[in-house]
PDB file of N, CA and C in Angstrom:
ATOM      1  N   UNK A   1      52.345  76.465 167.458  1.00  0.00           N
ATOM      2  CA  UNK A   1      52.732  76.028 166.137  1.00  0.00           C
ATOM      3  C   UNK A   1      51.786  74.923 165.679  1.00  0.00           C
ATOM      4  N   UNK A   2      51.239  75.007 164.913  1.00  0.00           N
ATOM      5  CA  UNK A   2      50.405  74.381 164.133  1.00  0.00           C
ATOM      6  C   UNK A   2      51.281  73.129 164.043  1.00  0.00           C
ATOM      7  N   UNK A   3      50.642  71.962 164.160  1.00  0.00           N
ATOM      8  CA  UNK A   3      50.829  70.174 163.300  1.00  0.00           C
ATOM      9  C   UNK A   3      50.761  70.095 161.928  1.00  0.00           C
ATOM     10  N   UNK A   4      51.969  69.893 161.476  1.00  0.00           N
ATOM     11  CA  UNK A   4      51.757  69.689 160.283  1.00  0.00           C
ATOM     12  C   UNK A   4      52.855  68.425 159.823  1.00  0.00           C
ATOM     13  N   UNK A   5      51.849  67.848 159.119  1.00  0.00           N
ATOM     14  CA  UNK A   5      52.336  66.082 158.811  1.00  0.00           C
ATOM     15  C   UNK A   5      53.179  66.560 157.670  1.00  0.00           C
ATOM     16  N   UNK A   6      54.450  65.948 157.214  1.00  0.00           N
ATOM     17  CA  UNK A   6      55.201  66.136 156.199  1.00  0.00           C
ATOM     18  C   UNK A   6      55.299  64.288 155.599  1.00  0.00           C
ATOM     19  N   UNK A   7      55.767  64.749 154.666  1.00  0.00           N
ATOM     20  CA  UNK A   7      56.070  63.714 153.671  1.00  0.00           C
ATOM     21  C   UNK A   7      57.232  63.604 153.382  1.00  0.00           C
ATOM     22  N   UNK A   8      57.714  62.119 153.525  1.00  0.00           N
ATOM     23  CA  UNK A   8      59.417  61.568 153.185  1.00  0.00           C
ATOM     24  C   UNK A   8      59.184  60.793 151.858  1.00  0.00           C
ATOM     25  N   UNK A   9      60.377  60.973 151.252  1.00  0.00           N
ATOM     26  CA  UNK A   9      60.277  59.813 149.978  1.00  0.00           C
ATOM     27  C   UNK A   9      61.832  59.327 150.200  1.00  0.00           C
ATOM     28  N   UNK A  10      62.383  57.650 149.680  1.00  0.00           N
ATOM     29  CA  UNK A  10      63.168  57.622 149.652  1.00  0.00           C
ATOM     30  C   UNK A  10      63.477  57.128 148.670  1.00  0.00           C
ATOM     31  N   UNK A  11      64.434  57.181 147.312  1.00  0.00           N
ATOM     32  CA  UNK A  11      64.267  56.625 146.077  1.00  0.00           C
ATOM     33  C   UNK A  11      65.253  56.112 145.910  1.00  0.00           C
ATOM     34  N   UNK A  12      64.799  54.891 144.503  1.00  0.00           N
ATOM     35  CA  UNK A  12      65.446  53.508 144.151  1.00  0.00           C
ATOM     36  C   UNK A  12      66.120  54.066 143.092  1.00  0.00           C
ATOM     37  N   UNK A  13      66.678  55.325 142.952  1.00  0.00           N
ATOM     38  CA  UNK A  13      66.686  55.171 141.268  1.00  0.00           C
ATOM     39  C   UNK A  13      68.019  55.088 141.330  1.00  0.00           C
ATOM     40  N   UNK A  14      69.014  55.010 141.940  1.00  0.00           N
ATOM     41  CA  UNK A  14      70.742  54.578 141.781  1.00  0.00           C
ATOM     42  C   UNK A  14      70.139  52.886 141.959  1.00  0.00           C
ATOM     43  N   UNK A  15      69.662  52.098 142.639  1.00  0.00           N
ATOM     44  CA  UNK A  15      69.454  50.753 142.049  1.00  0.00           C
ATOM     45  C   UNK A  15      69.150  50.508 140.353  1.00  0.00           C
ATOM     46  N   UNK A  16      67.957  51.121 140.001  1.00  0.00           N
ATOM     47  CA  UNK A  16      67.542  50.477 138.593  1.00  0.00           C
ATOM     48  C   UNK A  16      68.603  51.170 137.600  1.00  0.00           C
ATOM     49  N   UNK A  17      69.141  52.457 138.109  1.00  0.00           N
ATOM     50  CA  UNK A  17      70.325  53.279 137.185  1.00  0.00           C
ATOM     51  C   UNK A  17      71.234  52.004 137.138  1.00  0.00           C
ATOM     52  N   UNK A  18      72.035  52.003 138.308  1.00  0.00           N
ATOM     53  CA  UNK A  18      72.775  50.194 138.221  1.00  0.00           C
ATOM     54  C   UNK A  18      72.594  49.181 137.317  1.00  0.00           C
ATOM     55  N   UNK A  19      71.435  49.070 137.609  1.00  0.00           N
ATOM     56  CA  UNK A  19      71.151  47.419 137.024  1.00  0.00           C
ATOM     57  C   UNK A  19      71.201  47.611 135.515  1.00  0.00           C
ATOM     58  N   UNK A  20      70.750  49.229 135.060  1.00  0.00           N
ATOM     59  CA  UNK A  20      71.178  49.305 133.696  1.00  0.00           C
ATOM     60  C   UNK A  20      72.292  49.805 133.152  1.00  0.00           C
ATOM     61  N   UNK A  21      73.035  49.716 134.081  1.00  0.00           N
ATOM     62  CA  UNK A  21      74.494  50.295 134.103  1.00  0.00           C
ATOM     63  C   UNK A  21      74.505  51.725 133.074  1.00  0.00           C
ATOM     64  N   UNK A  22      73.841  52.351 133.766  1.00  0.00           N
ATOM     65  CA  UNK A  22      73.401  53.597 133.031  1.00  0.00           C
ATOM     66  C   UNK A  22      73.968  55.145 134.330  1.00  0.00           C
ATOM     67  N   UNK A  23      74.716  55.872 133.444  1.00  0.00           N
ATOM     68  CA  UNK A  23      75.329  56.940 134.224  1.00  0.00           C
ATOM     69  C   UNK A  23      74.051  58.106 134.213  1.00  0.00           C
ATOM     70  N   UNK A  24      74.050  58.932 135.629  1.00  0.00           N
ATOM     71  CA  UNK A  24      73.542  59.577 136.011  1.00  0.00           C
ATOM     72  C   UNK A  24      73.497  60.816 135.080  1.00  0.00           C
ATOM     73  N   UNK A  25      74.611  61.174 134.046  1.00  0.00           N
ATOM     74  CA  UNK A  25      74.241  62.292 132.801  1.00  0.00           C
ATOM     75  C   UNK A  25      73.374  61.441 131.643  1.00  0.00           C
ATOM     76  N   UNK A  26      73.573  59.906 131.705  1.00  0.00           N
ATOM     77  CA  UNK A  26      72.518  59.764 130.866  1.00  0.00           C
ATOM     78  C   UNK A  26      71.309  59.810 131.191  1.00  0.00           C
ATOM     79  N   UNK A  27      70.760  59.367 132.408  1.00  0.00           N
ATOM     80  CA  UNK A  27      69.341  59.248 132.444  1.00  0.00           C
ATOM     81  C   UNK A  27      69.014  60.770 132.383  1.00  0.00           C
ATOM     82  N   UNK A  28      69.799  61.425 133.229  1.00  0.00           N
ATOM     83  CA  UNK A  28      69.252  62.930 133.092  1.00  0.00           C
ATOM     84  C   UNK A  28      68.704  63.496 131.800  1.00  0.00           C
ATOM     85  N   UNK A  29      70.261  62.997 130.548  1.00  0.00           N
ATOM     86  CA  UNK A  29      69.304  63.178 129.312  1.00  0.00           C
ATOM     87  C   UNK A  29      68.236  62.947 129.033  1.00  0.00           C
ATOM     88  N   UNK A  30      68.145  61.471 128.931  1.00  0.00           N
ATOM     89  CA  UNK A  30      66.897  60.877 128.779  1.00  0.00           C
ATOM     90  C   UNK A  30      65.437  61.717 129.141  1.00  0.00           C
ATOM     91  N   UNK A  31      65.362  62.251 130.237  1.00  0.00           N
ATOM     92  CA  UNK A  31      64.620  62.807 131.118  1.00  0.00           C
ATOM     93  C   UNK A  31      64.308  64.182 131.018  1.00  0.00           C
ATOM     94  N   UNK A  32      65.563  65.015 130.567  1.00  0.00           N
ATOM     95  CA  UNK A  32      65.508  66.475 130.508  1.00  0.00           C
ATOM     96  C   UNK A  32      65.989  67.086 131.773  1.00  0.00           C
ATOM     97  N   UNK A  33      66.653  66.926 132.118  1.00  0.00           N
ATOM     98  CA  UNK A  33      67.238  67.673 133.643  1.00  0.00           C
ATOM     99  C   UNK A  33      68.564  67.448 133.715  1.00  0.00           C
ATOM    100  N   UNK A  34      69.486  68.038 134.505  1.00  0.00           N
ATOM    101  CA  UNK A  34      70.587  68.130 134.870  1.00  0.00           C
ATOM    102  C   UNK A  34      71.110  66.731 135.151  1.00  0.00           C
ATOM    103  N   UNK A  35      72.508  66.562 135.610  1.00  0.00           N
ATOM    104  CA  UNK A  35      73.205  65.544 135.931  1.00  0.00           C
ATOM    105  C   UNK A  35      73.127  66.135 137.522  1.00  0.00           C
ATOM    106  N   UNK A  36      72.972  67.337 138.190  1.00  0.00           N
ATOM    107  CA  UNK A  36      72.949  67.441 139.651  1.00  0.00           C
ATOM    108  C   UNK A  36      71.618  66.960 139.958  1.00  0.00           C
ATOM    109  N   UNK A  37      70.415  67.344 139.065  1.00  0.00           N
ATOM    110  CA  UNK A  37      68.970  66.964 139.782  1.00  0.00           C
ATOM    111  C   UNK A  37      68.823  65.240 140.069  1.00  0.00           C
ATOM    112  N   UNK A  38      69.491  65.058 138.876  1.00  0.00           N
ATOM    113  CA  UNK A  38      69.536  63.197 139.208  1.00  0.00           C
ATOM    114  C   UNK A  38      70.604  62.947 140.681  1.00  0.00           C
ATOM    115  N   UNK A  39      71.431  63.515 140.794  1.00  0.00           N
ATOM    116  CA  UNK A  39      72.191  63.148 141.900  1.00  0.00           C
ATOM    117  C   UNK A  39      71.339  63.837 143.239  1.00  0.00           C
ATOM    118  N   UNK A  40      70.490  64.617 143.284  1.00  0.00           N
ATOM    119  CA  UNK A  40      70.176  65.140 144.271  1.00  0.00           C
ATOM    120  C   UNK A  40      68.878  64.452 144.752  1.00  0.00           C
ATOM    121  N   UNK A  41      68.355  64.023 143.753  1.00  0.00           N
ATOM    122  CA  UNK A  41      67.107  63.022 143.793  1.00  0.00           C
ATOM    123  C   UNK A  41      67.715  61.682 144.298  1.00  0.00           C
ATOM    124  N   UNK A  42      68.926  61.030 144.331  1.00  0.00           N
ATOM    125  CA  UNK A  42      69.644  59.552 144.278  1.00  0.00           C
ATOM    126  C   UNK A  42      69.913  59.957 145.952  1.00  0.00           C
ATOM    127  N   UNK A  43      70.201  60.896 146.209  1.00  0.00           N
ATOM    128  CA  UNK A  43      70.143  62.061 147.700  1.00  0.00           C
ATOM    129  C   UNK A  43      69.754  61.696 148.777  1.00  0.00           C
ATOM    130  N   UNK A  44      68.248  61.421 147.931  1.00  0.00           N
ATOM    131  CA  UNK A  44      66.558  61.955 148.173  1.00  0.00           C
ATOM    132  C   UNK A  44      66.791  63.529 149.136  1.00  0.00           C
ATOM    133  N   UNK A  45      67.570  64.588 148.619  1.00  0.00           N
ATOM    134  CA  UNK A  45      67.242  66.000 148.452  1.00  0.00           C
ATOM    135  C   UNK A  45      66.714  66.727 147.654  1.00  0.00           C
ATOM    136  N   UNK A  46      66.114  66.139 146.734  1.00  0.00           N
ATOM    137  CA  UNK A  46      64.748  67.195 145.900  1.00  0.00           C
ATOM    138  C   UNK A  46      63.709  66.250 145.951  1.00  0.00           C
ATOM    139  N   UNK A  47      62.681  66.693 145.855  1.00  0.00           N
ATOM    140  CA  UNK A  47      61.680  65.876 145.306  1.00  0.00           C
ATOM    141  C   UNK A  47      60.662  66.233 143.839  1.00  0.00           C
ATOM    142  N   UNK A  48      60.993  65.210 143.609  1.00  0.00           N
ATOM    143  CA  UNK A  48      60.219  65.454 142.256  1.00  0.00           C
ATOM    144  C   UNK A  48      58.764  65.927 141.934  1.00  0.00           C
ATOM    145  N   UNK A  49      58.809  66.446 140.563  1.00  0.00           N
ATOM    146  CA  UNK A  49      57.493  66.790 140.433  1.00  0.00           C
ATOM    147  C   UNK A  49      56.526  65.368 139.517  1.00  0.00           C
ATOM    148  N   UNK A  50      55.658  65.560 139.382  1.00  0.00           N
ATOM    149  CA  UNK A  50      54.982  64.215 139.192  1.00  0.00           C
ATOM    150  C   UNK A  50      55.742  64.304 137.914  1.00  0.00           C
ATOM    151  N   UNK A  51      55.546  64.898 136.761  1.00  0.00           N
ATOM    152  CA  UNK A  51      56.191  64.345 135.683  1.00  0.00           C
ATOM    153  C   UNK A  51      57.780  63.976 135.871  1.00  0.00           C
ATOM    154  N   UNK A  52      57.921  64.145 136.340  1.00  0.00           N
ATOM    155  CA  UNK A  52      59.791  64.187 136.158  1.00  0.00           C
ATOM    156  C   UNK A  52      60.022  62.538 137.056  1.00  0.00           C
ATOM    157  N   UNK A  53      59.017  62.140 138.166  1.00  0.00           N
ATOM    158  CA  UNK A  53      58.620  61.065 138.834  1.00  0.00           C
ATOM    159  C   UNK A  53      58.292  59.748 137.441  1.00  0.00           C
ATOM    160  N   UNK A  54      57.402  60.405 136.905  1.00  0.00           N
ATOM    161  CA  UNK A  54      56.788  59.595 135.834  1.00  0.00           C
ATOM    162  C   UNK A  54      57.992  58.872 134.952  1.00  0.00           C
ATOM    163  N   UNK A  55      58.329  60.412 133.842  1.00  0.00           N
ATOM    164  CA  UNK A  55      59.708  60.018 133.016  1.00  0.00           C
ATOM    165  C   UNK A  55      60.679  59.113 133.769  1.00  0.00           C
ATOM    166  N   UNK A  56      60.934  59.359 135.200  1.00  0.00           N
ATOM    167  CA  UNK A  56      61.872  58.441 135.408  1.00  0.00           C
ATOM    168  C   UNK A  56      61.510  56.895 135.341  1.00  0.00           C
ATOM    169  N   UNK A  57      60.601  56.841 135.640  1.00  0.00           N
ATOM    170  CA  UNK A  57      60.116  55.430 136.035  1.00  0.00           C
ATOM    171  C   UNK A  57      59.754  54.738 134.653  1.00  0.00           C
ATOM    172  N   UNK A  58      59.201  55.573 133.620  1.00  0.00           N
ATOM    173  CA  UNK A  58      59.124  55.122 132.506  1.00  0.00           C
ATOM    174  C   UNK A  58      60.384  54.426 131.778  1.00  0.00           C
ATOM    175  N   UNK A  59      61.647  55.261 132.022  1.00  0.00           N
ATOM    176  CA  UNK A  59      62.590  54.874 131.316  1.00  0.00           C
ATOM    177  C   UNK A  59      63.064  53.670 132.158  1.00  0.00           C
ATOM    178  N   UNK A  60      63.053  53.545 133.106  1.00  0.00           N
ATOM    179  CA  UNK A  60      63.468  51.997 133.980  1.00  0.00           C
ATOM    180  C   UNK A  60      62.142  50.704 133.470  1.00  0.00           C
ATOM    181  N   UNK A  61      60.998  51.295 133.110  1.00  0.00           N
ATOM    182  CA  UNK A  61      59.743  50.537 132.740  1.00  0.00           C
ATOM    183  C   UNK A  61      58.819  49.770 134.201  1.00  0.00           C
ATOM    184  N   UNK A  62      59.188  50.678 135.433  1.00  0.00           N
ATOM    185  CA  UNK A  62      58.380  50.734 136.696  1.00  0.00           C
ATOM    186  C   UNK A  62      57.553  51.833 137.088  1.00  0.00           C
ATOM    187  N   UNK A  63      56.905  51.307 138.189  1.00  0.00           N
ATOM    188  CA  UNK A  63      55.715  51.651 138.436  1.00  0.00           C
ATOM    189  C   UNK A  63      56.365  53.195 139.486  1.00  0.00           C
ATOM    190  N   UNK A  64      56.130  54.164 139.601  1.00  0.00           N
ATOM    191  CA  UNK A  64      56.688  55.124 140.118  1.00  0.00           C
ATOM    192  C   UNK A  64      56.548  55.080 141.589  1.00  0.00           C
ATOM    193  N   UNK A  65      55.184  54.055 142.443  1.00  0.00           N
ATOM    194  CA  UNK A  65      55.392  53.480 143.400  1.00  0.00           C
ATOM    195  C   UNK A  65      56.934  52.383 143.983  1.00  0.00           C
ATOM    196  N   UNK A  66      57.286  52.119 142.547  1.00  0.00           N
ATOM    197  CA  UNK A  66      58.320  50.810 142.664  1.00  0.00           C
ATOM    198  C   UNK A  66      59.551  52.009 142.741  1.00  0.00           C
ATOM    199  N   UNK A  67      59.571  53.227 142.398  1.00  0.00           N
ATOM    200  CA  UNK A  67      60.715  54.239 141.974  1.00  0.00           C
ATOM    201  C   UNK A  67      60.980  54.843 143.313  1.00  0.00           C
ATOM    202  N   UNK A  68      60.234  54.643 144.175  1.00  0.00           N
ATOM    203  CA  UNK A  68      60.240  55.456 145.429  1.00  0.00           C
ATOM    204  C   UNK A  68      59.298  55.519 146.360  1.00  0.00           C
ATOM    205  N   UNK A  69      59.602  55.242 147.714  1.00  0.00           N
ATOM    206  CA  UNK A  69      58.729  55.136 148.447  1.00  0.00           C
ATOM    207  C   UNK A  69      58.471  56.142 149.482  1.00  0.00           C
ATOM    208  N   UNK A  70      57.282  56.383 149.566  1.00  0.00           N
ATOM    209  CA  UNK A  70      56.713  57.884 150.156  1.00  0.00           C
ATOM    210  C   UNK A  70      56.063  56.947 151.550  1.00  0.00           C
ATOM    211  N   UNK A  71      56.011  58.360 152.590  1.00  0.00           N
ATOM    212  CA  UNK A  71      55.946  57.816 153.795  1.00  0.00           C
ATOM    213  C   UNK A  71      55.852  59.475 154.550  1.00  0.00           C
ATOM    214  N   UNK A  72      54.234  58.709 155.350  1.00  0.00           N
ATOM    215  CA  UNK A  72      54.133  60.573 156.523  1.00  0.00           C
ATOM    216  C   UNK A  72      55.000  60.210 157.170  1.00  0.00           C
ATOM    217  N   UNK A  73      55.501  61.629 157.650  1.00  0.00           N
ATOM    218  CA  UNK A  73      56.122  61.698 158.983  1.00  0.00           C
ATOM    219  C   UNK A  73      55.512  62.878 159.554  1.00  0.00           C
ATOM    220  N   UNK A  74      54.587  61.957 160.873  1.00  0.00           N
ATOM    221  CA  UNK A  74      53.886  63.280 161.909  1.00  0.00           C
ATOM    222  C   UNK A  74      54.919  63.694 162.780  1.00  0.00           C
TER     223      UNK A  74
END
């Protein structure tokens, strides 16, 4: 079996959702996606695609590094 390095992310976005006391069907609006993709992302069971990474972080006004932190796992 082949080595293959995978990638973890673990995300902040139920913190900054909090701090703006903002419900998980709203940001979804905001964003364009479901009220499950936001909960499944808050999870960290999906991972996002760069835009959907982006929009989120935009609407909190962080850096998408600050939205979630990625990490190999060999």
């Amino acid at each position: 079996m082949a080595n293959k390095s995978k990638y973890q992310f673990d995300s902040k976005i139920h913190i900054y959702r909090a701090a703006k006391r903002m419900t998980q069907q709203e940001l979804a609006d905001l964003v364009g996606v479901s009220r499950q993709t936001i909960m499944q992302l808050e999870r960290n069971r999906y991972n996002p695609s760069m835009l959907l990474a982006y929009s989120i972080a935009k609407v909190f006004g962080v850096s998408i590094e600050e939205l979630f932190d990625f990490e190999e796992v060999l």
